[in-house]
Structure formats: C-alpha cells, structure tokens
Protein backbone atom coordinates (compact mmCIF):
# COMPACT_ATOMS: atom_id res chain seq x y z
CA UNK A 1 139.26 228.38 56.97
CA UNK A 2 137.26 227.00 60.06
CA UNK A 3 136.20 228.82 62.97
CA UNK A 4 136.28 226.35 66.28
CA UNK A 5 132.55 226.18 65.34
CA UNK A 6 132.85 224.31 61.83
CA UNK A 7 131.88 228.23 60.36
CA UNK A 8 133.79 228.63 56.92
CA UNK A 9 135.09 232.44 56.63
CA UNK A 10 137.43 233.71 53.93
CA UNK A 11 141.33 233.69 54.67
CA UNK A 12 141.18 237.19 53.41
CA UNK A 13 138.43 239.87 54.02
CA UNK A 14 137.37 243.66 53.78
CA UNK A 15 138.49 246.19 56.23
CA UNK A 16 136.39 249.43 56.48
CA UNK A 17 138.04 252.27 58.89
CA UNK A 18 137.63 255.33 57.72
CA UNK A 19 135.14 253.74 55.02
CA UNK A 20 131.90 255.94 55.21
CA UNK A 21 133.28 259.30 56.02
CA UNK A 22 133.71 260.91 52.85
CA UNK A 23 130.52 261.35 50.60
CA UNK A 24 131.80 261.63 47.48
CA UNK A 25 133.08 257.96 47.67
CA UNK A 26 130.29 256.51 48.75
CA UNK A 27 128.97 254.99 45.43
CA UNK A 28 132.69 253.63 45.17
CA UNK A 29 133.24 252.10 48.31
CA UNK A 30 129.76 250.85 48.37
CA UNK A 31 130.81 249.14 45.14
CA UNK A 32 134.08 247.82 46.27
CA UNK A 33 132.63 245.96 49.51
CA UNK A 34 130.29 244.51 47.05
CA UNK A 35 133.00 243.36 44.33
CA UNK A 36 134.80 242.09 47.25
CA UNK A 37 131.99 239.90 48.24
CA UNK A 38 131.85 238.92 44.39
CA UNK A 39 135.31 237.52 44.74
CA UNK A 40 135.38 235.30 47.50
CA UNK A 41 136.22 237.98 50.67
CA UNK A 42 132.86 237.73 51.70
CA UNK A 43 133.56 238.36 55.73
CA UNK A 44 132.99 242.45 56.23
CA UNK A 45 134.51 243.76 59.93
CA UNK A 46 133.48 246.93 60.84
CA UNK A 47 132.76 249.11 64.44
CA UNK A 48 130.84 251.46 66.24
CA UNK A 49 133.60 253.52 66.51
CA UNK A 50 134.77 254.26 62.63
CA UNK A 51 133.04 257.63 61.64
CA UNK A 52 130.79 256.97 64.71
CA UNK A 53 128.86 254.34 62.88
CA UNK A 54 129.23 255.96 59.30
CA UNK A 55 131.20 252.99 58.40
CA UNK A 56 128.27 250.75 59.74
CA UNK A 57 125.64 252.66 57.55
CA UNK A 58 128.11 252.50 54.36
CA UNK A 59 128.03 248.32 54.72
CA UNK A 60 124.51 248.15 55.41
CA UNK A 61 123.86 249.45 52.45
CA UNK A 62 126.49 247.75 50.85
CA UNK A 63 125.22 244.27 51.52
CA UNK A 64 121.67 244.86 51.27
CA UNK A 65 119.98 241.94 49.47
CA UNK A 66 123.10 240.26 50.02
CA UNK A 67 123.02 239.62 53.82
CA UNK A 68 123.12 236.29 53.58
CA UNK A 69 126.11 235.81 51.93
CA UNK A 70 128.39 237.93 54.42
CA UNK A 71 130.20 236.73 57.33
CA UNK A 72 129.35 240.65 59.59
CA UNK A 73 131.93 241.42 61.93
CA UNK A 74 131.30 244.79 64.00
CA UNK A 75 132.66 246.09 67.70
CA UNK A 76 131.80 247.93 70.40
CA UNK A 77 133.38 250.33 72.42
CA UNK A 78 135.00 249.70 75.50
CA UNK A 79 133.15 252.12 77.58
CA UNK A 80 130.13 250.20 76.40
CA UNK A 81 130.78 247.08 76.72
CA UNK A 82 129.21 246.27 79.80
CA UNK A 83 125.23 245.72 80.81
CA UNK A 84 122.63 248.08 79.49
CA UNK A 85 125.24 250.10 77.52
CA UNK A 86 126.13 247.09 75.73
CA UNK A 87 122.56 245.80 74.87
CA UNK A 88 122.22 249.49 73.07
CA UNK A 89 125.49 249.63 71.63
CA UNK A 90 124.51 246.37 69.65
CA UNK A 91 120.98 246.94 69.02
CA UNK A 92 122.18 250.44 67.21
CA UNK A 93 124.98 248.57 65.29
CA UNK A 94 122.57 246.37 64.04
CA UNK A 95 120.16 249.25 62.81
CA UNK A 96 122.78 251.09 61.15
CA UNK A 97 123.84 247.83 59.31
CA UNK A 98 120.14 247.00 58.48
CA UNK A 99 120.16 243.00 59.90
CA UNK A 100 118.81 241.39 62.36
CA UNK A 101 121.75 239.71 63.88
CA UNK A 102 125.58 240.05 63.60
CA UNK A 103 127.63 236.88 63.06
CA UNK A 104 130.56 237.84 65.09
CA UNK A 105 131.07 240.91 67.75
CA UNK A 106 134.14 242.14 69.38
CA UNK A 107 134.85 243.71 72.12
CA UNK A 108 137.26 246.70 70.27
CA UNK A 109 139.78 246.72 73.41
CA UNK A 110 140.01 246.34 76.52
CA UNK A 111 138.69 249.04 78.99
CA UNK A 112 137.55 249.72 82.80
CA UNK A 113 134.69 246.90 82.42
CA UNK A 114 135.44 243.93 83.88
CA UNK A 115 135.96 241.46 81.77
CA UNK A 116 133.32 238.82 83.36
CA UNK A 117 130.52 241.74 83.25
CA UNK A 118 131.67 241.90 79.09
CA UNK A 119 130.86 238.31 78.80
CA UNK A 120 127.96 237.76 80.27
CA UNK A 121 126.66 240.75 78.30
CA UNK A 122 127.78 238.62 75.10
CA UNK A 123 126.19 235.37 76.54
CA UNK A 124 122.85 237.40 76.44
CA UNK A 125 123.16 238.40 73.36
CA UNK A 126 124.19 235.12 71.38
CA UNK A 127 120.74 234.10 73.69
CA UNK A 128 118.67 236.76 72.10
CA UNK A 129 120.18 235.80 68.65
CA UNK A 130 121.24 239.68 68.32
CA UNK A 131 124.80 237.87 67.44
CA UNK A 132 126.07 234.30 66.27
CA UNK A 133 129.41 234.18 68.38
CA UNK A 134 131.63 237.03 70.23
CA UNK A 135 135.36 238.09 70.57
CA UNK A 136 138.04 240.43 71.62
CA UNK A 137 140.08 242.68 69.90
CA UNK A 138 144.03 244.03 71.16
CA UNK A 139 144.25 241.63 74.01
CA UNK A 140 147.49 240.37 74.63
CA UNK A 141 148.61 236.92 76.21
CA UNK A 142 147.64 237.85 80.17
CA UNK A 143 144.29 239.13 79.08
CA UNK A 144 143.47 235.74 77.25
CA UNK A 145 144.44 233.90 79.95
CA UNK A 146 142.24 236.08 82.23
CA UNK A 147 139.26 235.78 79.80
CA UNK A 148 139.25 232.21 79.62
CA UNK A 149 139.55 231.78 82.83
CA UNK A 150 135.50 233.22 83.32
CA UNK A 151 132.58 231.31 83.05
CA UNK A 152 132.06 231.63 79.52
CA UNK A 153 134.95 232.71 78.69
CA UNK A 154 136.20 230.03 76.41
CA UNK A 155 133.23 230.75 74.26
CA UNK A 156 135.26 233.89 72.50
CA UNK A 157 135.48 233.16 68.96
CA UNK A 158 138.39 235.16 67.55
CA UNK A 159 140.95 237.90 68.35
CA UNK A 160 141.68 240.45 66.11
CA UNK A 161 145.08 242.17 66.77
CA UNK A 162 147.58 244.34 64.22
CA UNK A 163 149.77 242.61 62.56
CA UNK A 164 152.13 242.46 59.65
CA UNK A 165 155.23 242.01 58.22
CA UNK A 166 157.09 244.48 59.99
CA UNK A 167 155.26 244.18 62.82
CA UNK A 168 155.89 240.33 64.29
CA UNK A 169 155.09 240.58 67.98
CA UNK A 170 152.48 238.53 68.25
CA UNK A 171 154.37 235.59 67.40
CA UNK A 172 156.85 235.58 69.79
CA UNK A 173 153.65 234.72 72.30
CA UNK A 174 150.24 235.41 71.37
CA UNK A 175 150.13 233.75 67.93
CA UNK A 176 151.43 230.15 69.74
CA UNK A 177 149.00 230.48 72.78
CA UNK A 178 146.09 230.91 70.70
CA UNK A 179 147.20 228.13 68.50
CA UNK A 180 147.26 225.61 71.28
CA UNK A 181 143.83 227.04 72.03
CA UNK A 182 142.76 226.65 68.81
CA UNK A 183 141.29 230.60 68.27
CA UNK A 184 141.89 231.99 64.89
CA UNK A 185 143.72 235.76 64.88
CA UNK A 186 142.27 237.88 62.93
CA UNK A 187 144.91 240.71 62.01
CA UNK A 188 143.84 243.87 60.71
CA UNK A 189 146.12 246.56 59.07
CA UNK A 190 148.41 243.91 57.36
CA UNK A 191 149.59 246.20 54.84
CA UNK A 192 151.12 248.27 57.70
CA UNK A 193 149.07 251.50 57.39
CA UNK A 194 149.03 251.49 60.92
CA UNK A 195 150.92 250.70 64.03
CA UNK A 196 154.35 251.74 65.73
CA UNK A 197 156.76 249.15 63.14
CA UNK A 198 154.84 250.15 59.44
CA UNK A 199 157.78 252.35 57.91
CA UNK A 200 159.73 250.67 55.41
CA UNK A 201 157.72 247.61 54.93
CA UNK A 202 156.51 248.08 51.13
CA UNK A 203 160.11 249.63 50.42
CA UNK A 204 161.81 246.37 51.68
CA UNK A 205 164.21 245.01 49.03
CA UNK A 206 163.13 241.57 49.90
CA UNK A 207 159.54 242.29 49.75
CA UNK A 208 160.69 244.20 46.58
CA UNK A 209 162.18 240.98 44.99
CA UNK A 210 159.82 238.64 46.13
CA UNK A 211 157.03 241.20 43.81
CA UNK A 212 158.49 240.75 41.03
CA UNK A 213 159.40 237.13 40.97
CA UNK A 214 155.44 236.36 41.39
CA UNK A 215 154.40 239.56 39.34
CA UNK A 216 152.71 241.29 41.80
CA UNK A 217 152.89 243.96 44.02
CA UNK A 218 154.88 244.44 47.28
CA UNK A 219 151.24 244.71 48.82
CA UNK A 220 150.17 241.49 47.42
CA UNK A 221 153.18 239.80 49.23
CA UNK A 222 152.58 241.08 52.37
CA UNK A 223 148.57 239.85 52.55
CA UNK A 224 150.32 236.84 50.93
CA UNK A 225 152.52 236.32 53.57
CA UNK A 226 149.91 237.35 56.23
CA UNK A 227 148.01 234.26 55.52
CA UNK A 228 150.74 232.08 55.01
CA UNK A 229 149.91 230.10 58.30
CA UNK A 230 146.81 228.47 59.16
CA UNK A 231 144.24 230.07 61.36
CA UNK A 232 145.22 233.81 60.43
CA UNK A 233 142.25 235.63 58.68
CA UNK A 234 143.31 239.02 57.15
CA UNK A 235 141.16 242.03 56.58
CA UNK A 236 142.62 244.67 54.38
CA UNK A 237 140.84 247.52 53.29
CA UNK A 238 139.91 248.46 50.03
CA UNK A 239 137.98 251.36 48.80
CA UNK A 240 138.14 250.96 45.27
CA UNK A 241 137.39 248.55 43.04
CA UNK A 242 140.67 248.04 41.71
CA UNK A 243 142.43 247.91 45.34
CA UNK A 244 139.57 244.80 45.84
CA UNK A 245 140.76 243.12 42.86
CA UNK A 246 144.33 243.38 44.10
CA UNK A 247 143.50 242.18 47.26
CA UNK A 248 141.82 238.81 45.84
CA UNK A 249 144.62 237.78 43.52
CA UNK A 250 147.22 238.16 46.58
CA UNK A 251 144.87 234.69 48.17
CA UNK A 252 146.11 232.64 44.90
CA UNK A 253 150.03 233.62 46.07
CA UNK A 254 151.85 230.92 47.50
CA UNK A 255 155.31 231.99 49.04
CA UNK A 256 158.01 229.44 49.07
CA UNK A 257 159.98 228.12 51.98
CA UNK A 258 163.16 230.28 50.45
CA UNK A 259 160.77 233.38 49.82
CA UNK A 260 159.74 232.80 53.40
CA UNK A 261 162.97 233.01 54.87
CA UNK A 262 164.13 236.07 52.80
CA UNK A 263 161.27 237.68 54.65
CA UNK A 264 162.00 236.52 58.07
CA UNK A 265 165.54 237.22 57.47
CA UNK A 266 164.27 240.83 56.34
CA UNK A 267 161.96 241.43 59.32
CA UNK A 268 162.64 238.35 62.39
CA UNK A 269 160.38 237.53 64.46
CA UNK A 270 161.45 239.44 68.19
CA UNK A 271 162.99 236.83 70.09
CA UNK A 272 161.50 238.30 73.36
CA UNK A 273 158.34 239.51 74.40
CA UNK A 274 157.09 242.94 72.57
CA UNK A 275 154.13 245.51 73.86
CA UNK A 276 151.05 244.35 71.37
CA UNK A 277 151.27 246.71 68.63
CA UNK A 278 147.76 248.94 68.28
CA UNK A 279 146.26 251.40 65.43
C-alpha cells in the first residue's frame, strides 16, 4: 500500500514486543525478522519501551547490511516526547538500531506533553533527517481532531492502534475519520494476544470454518481479515521462523463477501462508540 507520501510499505509487517528479552532466542528471532524481510514484510515497528530498548538492539542487528531494504518504525515514550527529552530519546533509538535515520516515529501514547510541544519536536527532527515522517499511536477520534488541528499537525503519517477481530471499535469511528483523512491505521496485536476483547477469537467456530475452507489456520484468517480493507497495515509478531512463514502466506488469503459476513456476524462491529482498546 501507499502512505499519503507515495511511500510503498507492506500490508503486513513484523511486530517485536517482547522480542529481545530472552537470550537464548536471540539467534532465532534475529533470523525470523530477517526471513520476514525475505518474504515481502519488510516494514519492522519497534519502541523504546519493549525490554527498554532490547528489542531495538535485537533489530539492529537484525537488519544490518540490510537497512536499506526496511521500512523502521520505532516510538518514544510519552514522558519523552517533548523538547530535549525527545531529541535524546531518538538519537538513542537510533544507536541501539545502528542507522542513521528512522523512516517513521510514533509517539507510543498520549501523555502530559502537549500535543503542539510533541510536534514541533517531530518537525525538528524530520529537519535534521534523524526521521523520514512521524505519527501517533492509541489516539482516539478527539485526539486526532486535536492534533490536526496544530500547525503541523496534518503532517502525522500513521496511527497505530489495537485491533482485531474481536476487537472492532475502531470502526465504529476512528477507522472512517481517518479514511476521509486519508491516514493509514496501522493495527498491532491482530491476532488478539492483547487487549480487553482477545478471548475466544482463535476458538470462534466461524473463524474455525473459514480455516479450513482456505487450508489455513484460524491465525491466518484473522491477519487475513485484518487487511481485508484498504489502508490497514498489520504488524504481527513472529519469533520464529516458522510463525514468519505463516504470517506471509495469510497476505495471499482473500476472504469472500460470504466469509466476510460469517465473521461480522460472529464478532459485529459495536454500533456505538467503544473506549479505544490498548495492550
């Protein structure tokens, strides 16, 4: 898909929280990030805050001599996100990750900074080339509307939110308003490993059905589903190589209009506002 930009990213990418952390997997994960890129999911989010940058030194050494074939996605902390905190916060993200320049960075939610301090720190940085283009992360409807109403603040590239099968809020709001806006969502945890609405999701008879019809598993349906609109990117994570490969095929799936409405007659979309769901 296109970013507003004209910037071609992969529909489907590679998660990393709680990537990094565990030392015996390192060689593995560091693998799988790189199969991933192999295969097409070639955009890589990550954040200060997972393993307090161990999941930013894990991808910079899983795309080194690769760089330049990854679309690098990292965020910053709230409490950082603001003047001279956020000038560090970035330059140490982009020393753990080993590059020069990030191509998209999120703010990871919102905090106490004002929002208009938080984008003018971003301005600087896309004018020191430190990143290509910034965004948000968890903001819901009122906070987009407050963001683009700052100078600048129609320059924000993405928002990444949770979202998933069994957890639809976003679209009773949030998914249309940044349509007519024309900025991409970018929804992490779509396999519901996180979030308030995640039980039962995978166990769903529908989702069951709709698995074995396409011979595939119920996880491939949901990241099949995820994408099944236009500007959605989806980051699942994947720590082994065989998880990657899974991931991949579920980009070839194409659900039908009748598969689609098993689903949404499995898990509707809330016909009222909802509280944005969060990790």
């Amino acid at each position: 898909m296109l970013l507003p930009d004209g910037t071609s990213v992969p529909r489907i990418g590679q998660g990393t929280w709680n990537m990094g952390d565990d030392v015996s997997r390192r060689e593995e994960e560091i693998a799988a990030l790189r199969l991933g890129v192999e295969l097409g999911m070639d955009l890589i989010d990550t954040a200060e805050m997972y393993g307090e940058g161990n999941s930013e030194l894990l991808v910079g050494d899983a795309i080194k001599g690769i760089r330049d074939d990854v679309f690098l996605v990292s965020k910053v902390y709230p409490h950082n996100a603001g003047n001279e905190n956020l000038m560090r916060s970035c330059e140490e993200s982009l020393q753990r990750l080993n590059t020069d320049h990030l191509d998209l960075y999120l703010l990871h939610w919102r905090g106490d900074i004002p929002l208009e301090v938080t984008v003018e720190g971003m301005e600087k940085l896309v004018s020191q080339g430190k990143i290509a283009r910034w965004g948000v992360s968890n903001l819901d409807v009122d906070d987009m509307k407050e963001l683009l109403s700052i100078a600048g603040g129609t320059h924000c590239a993405m928002n990444q939110v949770l979202y998933h099968l069994g957890s639809r809020g976003i679209e009773a709001e949030l998914l249309p308003w940044q349509k007519s806006h024309r900025m991409p969502v970018m929804a992490y945890s779509p396999l519901a490993q996180a979030g308030a609405l995640r039980k039962g999701v995978i166990e769903s008879e529908a989702v069951q059905e709709i698995a074995r019809v396409h011979n595939a598993t119920p996880l491939q349906i949901m990241l099949a589903w995820t994408i099944r609109e236009e500007d959605i990117i989806t980051i699942p994570k994947a720590s082994s190589r065989e998880h990657v490969i899974e991931n991949a095929a579920a980009g070839l799936i194409t659900l039908s209009e009748e598969e689609r409405w098993k689903l949404d007659e499995a898990f509707p979309i809330p016909s009222w506002k909802v509280p944005l769901d969060m990790s």
